[in-house]
N, C-alpha and C. Protein backbone atom coordinates (compact mmCIF):
# COMPACT_ATOMS: atom_id res chain seq x y z
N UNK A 1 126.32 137.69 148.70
CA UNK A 1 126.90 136.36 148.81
C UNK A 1 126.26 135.40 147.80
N UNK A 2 124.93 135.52 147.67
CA UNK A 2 124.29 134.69 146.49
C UNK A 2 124.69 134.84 145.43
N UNK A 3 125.35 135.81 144.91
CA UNK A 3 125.57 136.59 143.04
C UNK A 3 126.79 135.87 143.41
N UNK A 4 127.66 135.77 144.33
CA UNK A 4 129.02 134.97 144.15
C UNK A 4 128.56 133.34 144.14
N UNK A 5 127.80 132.85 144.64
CA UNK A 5 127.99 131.25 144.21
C UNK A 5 126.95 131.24 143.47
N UNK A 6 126.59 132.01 142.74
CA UNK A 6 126.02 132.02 141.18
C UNK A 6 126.87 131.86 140.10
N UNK A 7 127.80 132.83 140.40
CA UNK A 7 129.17 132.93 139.80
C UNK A 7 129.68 131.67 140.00
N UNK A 8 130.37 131.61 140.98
CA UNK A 8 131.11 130.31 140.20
C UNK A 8 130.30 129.23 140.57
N UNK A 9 129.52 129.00 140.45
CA UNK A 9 128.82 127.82 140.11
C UNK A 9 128.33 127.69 138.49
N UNK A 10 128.07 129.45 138.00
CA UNK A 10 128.18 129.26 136.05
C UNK A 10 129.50 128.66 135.89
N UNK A 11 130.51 129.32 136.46
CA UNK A 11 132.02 129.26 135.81
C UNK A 11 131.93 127.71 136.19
N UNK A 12 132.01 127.20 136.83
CA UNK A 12 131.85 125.45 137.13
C UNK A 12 131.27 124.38 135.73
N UNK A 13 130.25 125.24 135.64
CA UNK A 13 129.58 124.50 134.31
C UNK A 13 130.18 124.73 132.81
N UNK A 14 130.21 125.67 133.24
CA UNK A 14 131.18 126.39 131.48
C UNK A 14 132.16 125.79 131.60
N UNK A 15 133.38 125.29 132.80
CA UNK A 15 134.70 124.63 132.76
C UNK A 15 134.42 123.04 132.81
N UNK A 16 133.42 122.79 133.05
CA UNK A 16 133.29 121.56 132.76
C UNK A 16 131.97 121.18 131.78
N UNK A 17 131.60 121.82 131.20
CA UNK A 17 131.18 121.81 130.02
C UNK A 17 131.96 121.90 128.51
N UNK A 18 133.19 122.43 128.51
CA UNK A 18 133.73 123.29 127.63
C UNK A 18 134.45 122.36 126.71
N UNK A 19 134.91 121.06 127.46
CA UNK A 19 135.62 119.73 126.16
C UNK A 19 134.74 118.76 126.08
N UNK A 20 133.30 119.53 125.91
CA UNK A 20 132.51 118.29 125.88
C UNK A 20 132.59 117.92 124.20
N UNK A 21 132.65 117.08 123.51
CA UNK A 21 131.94 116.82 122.48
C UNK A 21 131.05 115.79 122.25
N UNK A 22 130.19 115.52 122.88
CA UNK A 22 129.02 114.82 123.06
C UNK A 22 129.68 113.32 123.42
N UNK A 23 128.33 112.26 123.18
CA UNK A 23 129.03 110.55 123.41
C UNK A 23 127.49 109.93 122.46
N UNK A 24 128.33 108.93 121.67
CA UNK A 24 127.42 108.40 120.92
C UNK A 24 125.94 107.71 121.60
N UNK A 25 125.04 107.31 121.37
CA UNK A 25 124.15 107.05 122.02
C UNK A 25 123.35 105.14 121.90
N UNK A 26 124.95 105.03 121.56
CA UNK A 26 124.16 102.83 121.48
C UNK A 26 125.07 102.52 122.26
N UNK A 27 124.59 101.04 122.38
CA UNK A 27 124.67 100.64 123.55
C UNK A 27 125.46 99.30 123.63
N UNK A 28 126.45 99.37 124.43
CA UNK A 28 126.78 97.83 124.49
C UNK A 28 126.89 97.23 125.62
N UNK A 29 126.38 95.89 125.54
CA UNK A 29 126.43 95.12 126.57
C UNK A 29 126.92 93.31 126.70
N UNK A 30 127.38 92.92 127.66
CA UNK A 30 127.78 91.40 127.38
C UNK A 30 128.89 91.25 128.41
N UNK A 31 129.88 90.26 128.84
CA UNK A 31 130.77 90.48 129.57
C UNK A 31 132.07 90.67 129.51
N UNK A 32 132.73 91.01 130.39
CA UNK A 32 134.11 91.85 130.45
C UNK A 32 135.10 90.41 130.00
N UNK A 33 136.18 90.06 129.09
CA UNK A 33 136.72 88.87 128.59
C UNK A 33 138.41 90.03 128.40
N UNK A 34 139.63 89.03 128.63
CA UNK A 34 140.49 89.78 127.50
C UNK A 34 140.39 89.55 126.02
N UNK A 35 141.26 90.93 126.01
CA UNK A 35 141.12 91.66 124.40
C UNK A 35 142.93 91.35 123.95
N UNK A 36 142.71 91.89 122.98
CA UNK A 36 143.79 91.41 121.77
C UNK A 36 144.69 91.80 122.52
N UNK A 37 144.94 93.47 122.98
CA UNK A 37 145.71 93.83 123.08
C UNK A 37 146.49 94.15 124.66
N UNK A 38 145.80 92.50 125.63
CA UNK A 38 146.07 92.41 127.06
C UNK A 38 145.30 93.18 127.96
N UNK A 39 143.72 94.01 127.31
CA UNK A 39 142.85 94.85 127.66
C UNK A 39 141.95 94.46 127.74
N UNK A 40 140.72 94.71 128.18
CA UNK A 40 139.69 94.30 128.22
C UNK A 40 138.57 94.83 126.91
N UNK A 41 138.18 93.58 126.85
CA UNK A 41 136.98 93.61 125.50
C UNK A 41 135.72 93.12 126.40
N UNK A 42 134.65 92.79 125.30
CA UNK A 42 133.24 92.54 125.52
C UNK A 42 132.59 91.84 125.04
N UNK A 43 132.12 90.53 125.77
CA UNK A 43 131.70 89.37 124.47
C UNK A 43 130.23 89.92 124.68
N UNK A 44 129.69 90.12 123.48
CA UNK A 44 128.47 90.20 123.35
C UNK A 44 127.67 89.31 123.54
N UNK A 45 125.99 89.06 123.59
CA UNK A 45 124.95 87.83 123.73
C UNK A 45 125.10 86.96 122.15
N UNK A 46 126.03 87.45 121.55
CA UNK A 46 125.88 86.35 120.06
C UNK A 46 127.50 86.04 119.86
N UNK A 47 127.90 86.14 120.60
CA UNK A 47 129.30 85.61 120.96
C UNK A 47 130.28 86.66 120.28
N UNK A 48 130.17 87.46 119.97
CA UNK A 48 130.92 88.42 119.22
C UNK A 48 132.08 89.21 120.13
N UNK A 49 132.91 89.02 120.45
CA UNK A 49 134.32 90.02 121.19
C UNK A 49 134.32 91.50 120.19
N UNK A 50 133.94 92.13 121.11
CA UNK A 50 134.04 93.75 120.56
C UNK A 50 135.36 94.35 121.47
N UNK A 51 136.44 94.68 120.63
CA UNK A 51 137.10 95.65 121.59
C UNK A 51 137.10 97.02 121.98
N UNK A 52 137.16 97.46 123.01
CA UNK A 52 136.51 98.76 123.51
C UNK A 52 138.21 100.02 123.62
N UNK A 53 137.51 100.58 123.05
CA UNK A 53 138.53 101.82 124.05
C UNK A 53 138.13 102.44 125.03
N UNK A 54 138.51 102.41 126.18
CA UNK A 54 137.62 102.86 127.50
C UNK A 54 137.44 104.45 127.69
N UNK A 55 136.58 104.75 128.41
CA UNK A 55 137.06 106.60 128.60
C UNK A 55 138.06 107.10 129.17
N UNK A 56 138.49 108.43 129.15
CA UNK A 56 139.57 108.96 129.38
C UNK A 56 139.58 108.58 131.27
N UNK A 57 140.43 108.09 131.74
CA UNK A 57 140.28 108.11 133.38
C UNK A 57 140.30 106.50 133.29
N UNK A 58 139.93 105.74 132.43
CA UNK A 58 139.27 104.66 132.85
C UNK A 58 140.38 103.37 132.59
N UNK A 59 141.37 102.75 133.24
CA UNK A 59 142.62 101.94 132.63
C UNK A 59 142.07 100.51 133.22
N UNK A 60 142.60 99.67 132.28
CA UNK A 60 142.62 98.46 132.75
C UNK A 60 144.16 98.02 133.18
N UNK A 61 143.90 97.12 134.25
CA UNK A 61 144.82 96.57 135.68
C UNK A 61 144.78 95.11 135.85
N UNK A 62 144.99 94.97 137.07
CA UNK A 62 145.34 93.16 137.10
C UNK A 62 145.00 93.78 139.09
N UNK A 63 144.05 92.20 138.98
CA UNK A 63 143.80 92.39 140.65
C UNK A 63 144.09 90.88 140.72
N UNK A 64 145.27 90.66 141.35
CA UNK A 64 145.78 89.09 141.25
C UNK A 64 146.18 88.19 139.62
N UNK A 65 145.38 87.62 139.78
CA UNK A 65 145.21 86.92 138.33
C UNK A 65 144.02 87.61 137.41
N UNK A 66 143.04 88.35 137.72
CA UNK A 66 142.23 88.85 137.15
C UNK A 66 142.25 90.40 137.11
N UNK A 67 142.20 90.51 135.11
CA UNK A 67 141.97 91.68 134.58
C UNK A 67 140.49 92.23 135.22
N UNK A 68 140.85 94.15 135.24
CA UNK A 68 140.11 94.90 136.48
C UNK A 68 140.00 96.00 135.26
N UNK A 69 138.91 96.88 135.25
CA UNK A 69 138.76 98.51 135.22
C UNK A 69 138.85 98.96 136.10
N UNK A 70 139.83 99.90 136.28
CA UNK A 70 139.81 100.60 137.25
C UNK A 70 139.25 102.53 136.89
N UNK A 71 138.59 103.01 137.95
CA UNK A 71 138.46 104.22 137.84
C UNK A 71 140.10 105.23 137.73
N UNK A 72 139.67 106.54 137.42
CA UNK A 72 140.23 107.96 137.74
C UNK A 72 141.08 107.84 138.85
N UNK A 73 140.71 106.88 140.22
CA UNK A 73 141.14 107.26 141.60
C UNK A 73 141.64 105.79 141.86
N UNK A 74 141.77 104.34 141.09
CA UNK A 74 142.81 103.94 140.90
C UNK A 74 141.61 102.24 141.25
N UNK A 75 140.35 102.48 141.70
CA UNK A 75 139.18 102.14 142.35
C UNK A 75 138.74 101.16 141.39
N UNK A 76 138.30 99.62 141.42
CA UNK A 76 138.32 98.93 140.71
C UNK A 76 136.28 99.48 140.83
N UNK A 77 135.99 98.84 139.01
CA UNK A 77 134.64 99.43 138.67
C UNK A 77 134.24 98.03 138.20
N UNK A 78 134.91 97.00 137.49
CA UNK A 78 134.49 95.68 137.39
C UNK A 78 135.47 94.60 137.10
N UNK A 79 135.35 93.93 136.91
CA UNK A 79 136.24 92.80 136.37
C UNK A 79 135.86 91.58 135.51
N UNK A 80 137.02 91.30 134.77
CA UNK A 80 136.90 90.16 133.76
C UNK A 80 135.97 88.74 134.24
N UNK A 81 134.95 88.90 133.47
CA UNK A 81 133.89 87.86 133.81
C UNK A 81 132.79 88.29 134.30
N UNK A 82 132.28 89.97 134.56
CA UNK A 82 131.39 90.59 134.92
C UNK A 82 130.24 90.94 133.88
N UNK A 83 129.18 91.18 134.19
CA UNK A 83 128.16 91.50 132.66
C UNK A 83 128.50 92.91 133.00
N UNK A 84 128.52 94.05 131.96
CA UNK A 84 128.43 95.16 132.09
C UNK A 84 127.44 95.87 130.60
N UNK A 85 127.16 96.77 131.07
CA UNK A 85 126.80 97.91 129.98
C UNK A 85 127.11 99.07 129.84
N UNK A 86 127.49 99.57 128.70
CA UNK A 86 128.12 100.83 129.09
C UNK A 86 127.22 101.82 127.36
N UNK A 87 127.19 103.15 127.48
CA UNK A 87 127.17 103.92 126.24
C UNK A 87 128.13 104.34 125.51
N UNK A 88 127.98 104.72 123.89
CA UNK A 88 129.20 104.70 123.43
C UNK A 88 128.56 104.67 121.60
N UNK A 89 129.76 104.45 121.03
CA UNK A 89 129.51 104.20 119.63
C UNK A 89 130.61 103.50 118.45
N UNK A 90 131.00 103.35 117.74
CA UNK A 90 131.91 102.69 117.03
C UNK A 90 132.84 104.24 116.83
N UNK A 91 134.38 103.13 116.63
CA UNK A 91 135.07 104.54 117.10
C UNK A 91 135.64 105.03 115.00
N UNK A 92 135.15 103.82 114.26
CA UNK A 92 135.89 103.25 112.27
C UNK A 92 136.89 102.53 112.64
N UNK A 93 138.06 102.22 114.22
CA UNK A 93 138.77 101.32 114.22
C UNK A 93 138.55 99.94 113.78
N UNK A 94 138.21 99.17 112.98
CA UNK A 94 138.05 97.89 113.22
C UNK A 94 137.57 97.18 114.35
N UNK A 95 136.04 98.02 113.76
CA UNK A 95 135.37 98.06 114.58
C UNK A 95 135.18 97.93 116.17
N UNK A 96 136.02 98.97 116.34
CA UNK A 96 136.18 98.89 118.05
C UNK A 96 134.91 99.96 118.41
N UNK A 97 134.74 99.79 119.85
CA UNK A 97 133.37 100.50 120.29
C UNK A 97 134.30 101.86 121.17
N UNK A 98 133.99 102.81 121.26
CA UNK A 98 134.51 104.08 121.87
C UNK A 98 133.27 104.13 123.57
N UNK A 99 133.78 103.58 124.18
CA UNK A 99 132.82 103.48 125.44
C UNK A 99 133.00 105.57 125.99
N UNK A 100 131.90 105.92 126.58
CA UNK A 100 132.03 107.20 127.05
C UNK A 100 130.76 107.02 128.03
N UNK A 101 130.51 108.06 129.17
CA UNK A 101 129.66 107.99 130.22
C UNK A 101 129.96 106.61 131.35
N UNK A 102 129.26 106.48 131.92
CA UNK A 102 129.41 105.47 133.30
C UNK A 102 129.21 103.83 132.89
N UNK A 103 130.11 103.10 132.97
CA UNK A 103 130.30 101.67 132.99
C UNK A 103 129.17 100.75 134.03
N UNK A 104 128.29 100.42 133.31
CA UNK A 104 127.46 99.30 134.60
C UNK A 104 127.59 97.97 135.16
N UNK A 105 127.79 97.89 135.70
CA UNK A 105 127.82 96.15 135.82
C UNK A 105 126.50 95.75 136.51
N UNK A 106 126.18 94.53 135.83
CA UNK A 106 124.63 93.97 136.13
C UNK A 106 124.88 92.88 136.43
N UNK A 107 123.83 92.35 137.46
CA UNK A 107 123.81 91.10 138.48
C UNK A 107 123.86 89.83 137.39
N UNK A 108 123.45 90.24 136.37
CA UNK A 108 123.37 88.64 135.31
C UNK A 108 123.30 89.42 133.82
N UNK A 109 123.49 88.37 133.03
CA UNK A 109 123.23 88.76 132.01
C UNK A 109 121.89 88.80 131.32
N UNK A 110 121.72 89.13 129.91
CA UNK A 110 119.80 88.95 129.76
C UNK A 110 119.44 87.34 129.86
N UNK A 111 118.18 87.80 129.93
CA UNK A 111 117.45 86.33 130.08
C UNK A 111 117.87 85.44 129.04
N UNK A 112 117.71 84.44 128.68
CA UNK A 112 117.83 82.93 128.01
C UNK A 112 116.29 82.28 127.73
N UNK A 113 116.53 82.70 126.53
CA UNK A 113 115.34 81.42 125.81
C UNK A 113 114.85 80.44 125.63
């Protein structure tokens, strides 16, 4: 019984290992604002609007009057006016950021000088 959930517990990893191609490793952070294209972007701490392409699963929605990320399962993850951080890297779009791995949202933004 052990050599079988050895088994597929490899086959588990190999099938979800197998479309990996990695995720860039910088970082962005600032809050959730709309974007050009009725989506959600990211104003950075120097006022800069970065637009993001979100990960695969990950759509932006409308919860009333306010733009939402929603998860895979339809599950809102933050909303417009939230600080978040997420990993990722520039995708050569004009300069859009390619977000990949887990979206954070943080109680505030960084400190103030």
């Amino acid at each position: 019984m052990s050599r079988l959930v050895a088994l597929l517990f490899a086959a588990c990893l190999a099938l979800a290992g197998g479309g990996c191609t990695g995720c860039a490793t910088a970082l962005l952070e600032g809050v959730l604002v709309a974007g050009g294209d009725g989506g959600l972007a990211v104003r950075a701490a120097d006022g800069t609007v970065v637009e993001v392409r979100w990960p695969d699963g990950v759509g932006v929605g409308r919860d009333g009057n306010q733009l939402v990320l929603r998860n895979p399962l339809g599950l809102v993850v933050a909303r417009e006016g939230e600080y978040v951080s997420m990993g990722g890297g520039q995708t050569g779009n004009d300069g859009e950021f390619g977000a990949c791995g887990p979206i954070a949202v943080k109680a505030s933004g960084p400190p103030t000088r």
